[in-house]
PDB file of N, CA and C in Angstrom:
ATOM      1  N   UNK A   1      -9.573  -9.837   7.600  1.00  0.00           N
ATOM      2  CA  UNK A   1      -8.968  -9.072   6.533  1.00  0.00           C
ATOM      3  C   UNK A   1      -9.994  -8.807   5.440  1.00  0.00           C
ATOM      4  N   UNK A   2     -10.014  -7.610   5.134  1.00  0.00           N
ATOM      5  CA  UNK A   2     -10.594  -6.989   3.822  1.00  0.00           C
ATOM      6  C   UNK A   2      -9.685  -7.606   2.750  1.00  0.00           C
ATOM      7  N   UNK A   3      -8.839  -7.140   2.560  1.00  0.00           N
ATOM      8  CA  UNK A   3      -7.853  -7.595   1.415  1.00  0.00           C
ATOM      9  C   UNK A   3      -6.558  -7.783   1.880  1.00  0.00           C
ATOM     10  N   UNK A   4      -5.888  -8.701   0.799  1.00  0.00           N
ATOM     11  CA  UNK A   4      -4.493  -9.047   0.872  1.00  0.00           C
ATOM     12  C   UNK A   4      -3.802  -9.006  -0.372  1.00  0.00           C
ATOM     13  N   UNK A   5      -2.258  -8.976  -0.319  1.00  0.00           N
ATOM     14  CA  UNK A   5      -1.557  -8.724  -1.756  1.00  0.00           C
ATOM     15  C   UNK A   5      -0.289  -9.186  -1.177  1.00  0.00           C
ATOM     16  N   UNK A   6       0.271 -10.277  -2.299  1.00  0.00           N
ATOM     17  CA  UNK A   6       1.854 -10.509  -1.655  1.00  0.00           C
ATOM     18  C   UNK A   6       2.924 -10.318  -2.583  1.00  0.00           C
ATOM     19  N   UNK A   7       3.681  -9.008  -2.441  1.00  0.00           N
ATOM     20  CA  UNK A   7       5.204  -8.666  -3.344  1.00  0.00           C
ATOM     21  C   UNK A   7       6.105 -10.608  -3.444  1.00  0.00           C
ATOM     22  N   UNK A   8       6.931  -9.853  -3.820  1.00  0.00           N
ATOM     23  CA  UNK A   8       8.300 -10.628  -3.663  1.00  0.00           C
ATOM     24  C   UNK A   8       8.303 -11.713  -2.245  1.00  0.00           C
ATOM     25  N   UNK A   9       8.509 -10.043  -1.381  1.00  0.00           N
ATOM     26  CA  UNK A   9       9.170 -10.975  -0.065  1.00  0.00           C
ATOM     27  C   UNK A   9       8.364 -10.433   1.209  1.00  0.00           C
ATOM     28  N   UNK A  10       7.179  -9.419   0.756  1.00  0.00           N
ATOM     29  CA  UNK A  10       6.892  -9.158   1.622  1.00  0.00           C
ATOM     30  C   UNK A  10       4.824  -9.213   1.597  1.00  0.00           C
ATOM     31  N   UNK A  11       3.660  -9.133   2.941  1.00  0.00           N
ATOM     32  CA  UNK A  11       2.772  -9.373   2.442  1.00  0.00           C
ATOM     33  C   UNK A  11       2.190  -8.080   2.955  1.00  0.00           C
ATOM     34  N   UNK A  12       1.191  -7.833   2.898  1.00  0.00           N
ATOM     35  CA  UNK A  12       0.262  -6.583   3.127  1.00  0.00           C
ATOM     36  C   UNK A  12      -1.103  -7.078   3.199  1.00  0.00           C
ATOM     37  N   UNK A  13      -2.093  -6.609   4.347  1.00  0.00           N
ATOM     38  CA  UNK A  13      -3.483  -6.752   4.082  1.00  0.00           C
ATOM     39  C   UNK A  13      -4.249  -5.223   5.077  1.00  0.00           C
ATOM     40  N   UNK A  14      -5.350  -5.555   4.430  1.00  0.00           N
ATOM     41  CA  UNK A  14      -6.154  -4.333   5.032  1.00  0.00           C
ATOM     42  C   UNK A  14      -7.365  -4.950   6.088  1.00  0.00           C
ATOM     43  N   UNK A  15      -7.683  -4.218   7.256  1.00  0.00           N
ATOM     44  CA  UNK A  15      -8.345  -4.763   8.132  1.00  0.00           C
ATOM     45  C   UNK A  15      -9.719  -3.829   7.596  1.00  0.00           C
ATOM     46  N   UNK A  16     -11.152  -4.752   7.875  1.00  0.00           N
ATOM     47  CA  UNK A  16     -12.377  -4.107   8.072  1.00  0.00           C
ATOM     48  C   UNK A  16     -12.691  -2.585   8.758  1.00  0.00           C
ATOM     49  N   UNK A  17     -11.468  -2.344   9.453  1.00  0.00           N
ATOM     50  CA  UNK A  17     -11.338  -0.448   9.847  1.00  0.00           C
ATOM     51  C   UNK A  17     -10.206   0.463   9.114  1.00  0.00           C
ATOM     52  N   UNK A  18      -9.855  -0.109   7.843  1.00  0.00           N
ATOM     53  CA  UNK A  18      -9.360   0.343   7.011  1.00  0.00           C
ATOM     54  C   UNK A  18      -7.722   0.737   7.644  1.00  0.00           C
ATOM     55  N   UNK A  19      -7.049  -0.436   8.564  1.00  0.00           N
ATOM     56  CA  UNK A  19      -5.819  -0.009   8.565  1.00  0.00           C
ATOM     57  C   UNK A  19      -5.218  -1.170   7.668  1.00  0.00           C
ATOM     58  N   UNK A  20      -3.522  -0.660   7.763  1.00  0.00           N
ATOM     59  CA  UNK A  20      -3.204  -2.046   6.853  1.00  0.00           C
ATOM     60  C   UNK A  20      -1.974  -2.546   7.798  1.00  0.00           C
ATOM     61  N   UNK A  21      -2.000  -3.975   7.761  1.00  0.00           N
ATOM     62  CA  UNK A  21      -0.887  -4.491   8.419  1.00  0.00           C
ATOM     63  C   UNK A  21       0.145  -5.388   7.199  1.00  0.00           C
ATOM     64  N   UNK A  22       1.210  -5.566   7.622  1.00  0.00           N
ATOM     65  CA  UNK A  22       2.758  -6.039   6.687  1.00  0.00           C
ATOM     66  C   UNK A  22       3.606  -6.728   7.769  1.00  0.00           C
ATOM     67  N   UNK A  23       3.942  -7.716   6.634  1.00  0.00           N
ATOM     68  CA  UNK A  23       4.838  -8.528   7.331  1.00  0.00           C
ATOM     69  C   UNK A  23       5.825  -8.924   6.183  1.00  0.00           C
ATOM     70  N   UNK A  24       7.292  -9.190   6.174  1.00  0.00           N
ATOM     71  CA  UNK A  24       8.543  -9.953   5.707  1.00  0.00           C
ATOM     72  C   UNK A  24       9.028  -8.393   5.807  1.00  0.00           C
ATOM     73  N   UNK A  25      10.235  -8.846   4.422  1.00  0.00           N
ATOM     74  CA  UNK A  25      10.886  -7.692   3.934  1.00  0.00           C
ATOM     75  C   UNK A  25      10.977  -6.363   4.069  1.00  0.00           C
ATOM     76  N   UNK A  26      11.600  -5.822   4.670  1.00  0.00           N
ATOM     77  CA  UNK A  26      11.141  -4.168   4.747  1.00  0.00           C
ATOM     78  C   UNK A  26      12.818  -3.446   4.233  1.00  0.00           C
ATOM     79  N   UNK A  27      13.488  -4.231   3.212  1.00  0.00           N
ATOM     80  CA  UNK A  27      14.423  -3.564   3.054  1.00  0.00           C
ATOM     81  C   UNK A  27      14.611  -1.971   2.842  1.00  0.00           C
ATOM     82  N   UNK A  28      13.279  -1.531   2.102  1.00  0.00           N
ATOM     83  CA  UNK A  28      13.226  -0.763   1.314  1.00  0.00           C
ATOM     84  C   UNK A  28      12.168   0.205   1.705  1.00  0.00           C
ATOM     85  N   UNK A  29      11.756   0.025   3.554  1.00  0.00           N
ATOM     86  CA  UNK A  29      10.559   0.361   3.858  1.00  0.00           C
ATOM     87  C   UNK A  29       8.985   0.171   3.197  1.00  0.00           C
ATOM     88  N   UNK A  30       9.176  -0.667   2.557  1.00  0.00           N
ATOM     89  CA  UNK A  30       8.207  -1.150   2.165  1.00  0.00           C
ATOM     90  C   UNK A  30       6.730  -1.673   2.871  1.00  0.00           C
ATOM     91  N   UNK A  31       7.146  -2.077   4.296  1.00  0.00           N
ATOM     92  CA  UNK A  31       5.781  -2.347   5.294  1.00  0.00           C
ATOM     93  C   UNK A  31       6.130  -1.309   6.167  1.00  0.00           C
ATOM     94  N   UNK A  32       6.256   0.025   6.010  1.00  0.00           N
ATOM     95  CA  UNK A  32       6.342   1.542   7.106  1.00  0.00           C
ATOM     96  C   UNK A  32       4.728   1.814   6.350  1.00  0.00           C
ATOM     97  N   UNK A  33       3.761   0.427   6.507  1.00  0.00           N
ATOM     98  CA  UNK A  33       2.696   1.361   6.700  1.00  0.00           C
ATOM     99  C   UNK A  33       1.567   1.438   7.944  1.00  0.00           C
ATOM    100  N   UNK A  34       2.078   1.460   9.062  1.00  0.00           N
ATOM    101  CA  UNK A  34       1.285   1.350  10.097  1.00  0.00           C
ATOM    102  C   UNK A  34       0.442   2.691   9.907  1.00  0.00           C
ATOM    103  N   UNK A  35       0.726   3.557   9.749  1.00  0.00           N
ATOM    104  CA  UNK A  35       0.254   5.052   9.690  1.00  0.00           C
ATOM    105  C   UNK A  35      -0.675   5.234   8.732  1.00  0.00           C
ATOM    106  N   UNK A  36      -1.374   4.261   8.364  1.00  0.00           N
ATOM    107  CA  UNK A  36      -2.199   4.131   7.048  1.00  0.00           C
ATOM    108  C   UNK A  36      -3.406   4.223   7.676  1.00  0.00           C
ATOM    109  N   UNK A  37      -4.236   5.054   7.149  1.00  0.00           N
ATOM    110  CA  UNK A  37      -5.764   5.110   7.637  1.00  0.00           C
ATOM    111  C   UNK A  37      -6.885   4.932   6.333  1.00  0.00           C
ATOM    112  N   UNK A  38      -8.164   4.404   6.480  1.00  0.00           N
ATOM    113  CA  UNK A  38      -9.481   4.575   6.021  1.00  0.00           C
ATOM    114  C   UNK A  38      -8.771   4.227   4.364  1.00  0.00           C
ATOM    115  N   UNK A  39      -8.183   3.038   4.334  1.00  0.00           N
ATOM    116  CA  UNK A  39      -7.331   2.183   3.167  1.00  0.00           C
ATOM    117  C   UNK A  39      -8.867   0.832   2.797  1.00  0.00           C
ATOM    118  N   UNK A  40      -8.901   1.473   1.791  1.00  0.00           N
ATOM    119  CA  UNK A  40      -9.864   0.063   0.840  1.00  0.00           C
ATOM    120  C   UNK A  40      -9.255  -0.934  -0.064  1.00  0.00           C
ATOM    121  N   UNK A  41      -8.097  -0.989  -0.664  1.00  0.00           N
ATOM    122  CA  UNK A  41      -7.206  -1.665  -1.176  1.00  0.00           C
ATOM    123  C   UNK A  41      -6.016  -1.483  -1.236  1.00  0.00           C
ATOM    124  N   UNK A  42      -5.469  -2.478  -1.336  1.00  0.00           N
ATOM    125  CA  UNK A  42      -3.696  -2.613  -1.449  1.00  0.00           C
ATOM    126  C   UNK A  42      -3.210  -3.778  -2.297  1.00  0.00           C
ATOM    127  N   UNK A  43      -1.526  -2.904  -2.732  1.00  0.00           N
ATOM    128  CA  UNK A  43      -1.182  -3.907  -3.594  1.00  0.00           C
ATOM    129  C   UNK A  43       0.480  -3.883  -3.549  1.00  0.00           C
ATOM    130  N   UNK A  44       1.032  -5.104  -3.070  1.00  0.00           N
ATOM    131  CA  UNK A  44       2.430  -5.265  -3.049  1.00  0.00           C
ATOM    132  C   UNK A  44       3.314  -5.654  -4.358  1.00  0.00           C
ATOM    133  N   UNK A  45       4.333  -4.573  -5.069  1.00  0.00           N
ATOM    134  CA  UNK A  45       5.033  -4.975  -5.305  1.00  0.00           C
ATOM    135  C   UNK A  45       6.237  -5.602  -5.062  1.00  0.00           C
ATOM    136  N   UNK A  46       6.974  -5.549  -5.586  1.00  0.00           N
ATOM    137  CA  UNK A  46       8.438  -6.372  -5.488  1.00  0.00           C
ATOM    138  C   UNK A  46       8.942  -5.461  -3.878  1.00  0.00           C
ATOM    139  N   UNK A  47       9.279  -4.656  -4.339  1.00  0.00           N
ATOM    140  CA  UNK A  47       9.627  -3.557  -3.048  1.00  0.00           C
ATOM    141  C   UNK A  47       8.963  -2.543  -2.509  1.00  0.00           C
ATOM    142  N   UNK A  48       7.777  -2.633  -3.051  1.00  0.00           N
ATOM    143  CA  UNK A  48       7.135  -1.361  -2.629  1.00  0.00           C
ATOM    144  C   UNK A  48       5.402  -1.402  -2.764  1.00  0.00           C
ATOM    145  N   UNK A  49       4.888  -0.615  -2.028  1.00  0.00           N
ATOM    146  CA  UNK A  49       3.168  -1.254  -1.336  1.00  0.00           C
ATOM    147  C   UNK A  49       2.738   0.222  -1.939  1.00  0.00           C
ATOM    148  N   UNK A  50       1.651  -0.269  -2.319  1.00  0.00           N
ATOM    149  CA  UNK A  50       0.786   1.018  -2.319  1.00  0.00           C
ATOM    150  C   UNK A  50      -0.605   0.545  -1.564  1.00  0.00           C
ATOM    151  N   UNK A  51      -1.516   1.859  -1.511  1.00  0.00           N
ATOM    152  CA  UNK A  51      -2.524   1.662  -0.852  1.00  0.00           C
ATOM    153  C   UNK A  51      -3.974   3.059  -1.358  1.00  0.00           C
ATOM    154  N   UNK A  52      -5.284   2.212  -1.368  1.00  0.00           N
ATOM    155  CA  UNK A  52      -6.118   2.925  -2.210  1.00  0.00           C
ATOM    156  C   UNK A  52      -6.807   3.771  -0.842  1.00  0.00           C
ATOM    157  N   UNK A  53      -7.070   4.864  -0.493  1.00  0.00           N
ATOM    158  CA  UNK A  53      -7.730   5.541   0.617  1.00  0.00           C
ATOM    159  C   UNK A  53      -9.275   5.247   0.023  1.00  0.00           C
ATOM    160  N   UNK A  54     -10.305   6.054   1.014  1.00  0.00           N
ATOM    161  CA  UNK A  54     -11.855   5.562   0.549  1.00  0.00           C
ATOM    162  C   UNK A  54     -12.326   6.776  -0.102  1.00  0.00           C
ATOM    163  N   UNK A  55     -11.214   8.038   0.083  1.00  0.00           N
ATOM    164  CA  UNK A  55     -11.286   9.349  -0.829  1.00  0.00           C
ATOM    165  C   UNK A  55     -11.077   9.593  -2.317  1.00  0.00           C
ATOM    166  N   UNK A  56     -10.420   8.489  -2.440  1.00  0.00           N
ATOM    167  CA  UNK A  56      -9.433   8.264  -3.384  1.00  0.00           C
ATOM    168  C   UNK A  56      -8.250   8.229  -4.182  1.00  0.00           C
ATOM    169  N   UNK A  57      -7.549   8.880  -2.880  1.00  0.00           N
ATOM    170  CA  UNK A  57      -6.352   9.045  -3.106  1.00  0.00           C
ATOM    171  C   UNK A  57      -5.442   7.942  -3.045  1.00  0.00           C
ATOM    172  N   UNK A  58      -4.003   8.348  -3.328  1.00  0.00           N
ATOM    173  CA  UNK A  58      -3.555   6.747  -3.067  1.00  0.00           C
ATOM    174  C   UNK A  58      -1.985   7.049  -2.448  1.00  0.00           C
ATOM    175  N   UNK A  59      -1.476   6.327  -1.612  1.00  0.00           N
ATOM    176  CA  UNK A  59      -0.173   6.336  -0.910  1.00  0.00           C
ATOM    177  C   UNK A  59       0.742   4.879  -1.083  1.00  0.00           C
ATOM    178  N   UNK A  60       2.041   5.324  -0.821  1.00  0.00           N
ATOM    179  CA  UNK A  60       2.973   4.431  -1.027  1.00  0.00           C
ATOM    180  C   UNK A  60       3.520   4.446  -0.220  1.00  0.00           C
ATOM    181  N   UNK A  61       4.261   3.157  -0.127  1.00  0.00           N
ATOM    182  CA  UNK A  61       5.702   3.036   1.174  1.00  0.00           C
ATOM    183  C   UNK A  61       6.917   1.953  -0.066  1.00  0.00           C
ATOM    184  N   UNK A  62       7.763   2.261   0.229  1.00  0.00           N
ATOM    185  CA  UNK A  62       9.078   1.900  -0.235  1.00  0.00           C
ATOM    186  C   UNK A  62       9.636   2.052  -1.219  1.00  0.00           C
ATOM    187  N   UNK A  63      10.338   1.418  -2.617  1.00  0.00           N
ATOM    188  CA  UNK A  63      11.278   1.338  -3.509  1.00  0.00           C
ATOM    189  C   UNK A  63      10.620   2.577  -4.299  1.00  0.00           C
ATOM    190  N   UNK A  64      11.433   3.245  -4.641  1.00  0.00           N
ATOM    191  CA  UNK A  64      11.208   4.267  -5.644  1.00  0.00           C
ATOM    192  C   UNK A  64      12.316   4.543  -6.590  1.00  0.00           C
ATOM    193  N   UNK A  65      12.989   3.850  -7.050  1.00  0.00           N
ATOM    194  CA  UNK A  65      13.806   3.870  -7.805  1.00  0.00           C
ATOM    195  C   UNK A  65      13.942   4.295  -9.206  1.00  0.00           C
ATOM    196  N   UNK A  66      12.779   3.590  -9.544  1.00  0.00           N
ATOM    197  CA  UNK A  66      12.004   4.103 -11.054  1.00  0.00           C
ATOM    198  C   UNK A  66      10.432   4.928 -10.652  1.00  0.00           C
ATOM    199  N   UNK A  67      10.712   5.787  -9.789  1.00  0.00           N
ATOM    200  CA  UNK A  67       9.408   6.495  -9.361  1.00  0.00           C
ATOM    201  C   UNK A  67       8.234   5.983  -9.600  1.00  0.00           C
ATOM    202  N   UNK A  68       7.824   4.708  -9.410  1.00  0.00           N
ATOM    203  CA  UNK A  68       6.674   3.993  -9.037  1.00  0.00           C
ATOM    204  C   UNK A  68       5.755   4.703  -8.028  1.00  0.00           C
ATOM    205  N   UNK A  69       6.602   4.968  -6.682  1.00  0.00           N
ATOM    206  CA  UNK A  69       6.054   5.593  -5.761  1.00  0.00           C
ATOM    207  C   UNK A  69       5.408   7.068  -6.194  1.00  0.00           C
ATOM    208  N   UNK A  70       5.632   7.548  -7.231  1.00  0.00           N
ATOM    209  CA  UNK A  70       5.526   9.181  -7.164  1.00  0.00           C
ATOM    210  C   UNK A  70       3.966   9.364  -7.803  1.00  0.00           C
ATOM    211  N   UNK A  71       3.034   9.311  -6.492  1.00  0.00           N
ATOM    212  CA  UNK A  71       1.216   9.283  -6.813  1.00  0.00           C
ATOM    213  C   UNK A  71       0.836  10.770  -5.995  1.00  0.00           C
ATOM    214  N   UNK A  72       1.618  11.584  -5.420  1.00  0.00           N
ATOM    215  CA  UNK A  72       0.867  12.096  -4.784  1.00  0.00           C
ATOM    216  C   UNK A  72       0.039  13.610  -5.716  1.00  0.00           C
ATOM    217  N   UNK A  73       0.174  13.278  -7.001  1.00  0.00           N
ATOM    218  CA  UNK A  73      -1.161  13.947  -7.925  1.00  0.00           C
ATOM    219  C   UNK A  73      -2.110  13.331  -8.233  1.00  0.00           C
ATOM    220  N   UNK A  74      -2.331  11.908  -7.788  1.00  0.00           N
ATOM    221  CA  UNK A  74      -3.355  11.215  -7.895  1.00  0.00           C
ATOM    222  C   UNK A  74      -4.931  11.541  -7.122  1.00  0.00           C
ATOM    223  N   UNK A  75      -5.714  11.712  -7.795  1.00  0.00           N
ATOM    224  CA  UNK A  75      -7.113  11.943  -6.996  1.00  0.00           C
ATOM    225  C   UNK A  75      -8.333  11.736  -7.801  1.00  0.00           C
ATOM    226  N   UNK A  76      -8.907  10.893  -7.163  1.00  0.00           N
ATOM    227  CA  UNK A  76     -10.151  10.081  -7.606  1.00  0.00           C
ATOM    228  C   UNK A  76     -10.352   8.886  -8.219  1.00  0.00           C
ATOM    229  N   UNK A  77      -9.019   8.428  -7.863  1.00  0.00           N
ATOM    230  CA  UNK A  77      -8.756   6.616  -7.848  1.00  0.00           C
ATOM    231  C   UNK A  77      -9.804   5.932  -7.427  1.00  0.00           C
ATOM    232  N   UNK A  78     -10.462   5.173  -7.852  1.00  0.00           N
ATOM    233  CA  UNK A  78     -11.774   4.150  -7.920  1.00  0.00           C
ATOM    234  C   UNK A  78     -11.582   2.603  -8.204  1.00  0.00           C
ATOM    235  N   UNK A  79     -11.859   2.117  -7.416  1.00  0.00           N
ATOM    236  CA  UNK A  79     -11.866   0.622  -7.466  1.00  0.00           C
ATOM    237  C   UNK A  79     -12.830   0.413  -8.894  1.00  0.00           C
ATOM    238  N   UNK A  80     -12.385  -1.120 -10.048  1.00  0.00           N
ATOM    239  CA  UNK A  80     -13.446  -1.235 -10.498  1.00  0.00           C
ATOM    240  C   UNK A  80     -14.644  -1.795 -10.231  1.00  0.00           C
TER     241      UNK A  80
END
């Protein structure tokens, strides 16, 4: 594992080929991220995962309730 992050109830990590794997909780689809590609960081909240691409964009899977999830104007997200 590159990185790891653990919500509430559920965990997330990123592999050295930039996919990410999840395990617990998925009430809320929160680990629907198999489909994740060329991911340099991640970070689990309570219900919901996000994930940093190496472009810099950034994607989410689950709770959006209070639109946490709503990144897809995000571009040129940079690790510090």
């Amino acid at each position: 594992m590159v990185a790891v992050s653990a919500g509430s109830y559920h965990t997330v990590g990123v592999t050295a080929a930039g996919r990410v794997l999840a395990a617990g909780d998925n009430s809320y689809g929160q680990c629907e991220v198999g489909d994740w590609r060329d991911i340099v960081a991640v970070a689990a909240g309570s219900t919901h995962t996000l994930g940093l691409r190496a472009g810099g964009t950034v994607v989410t899977a689950g709770n959006n309730a209070d639109r946490q999830c709503e990144v897809d104007a995000w571009f040129g997200v940079q690790l510090p």
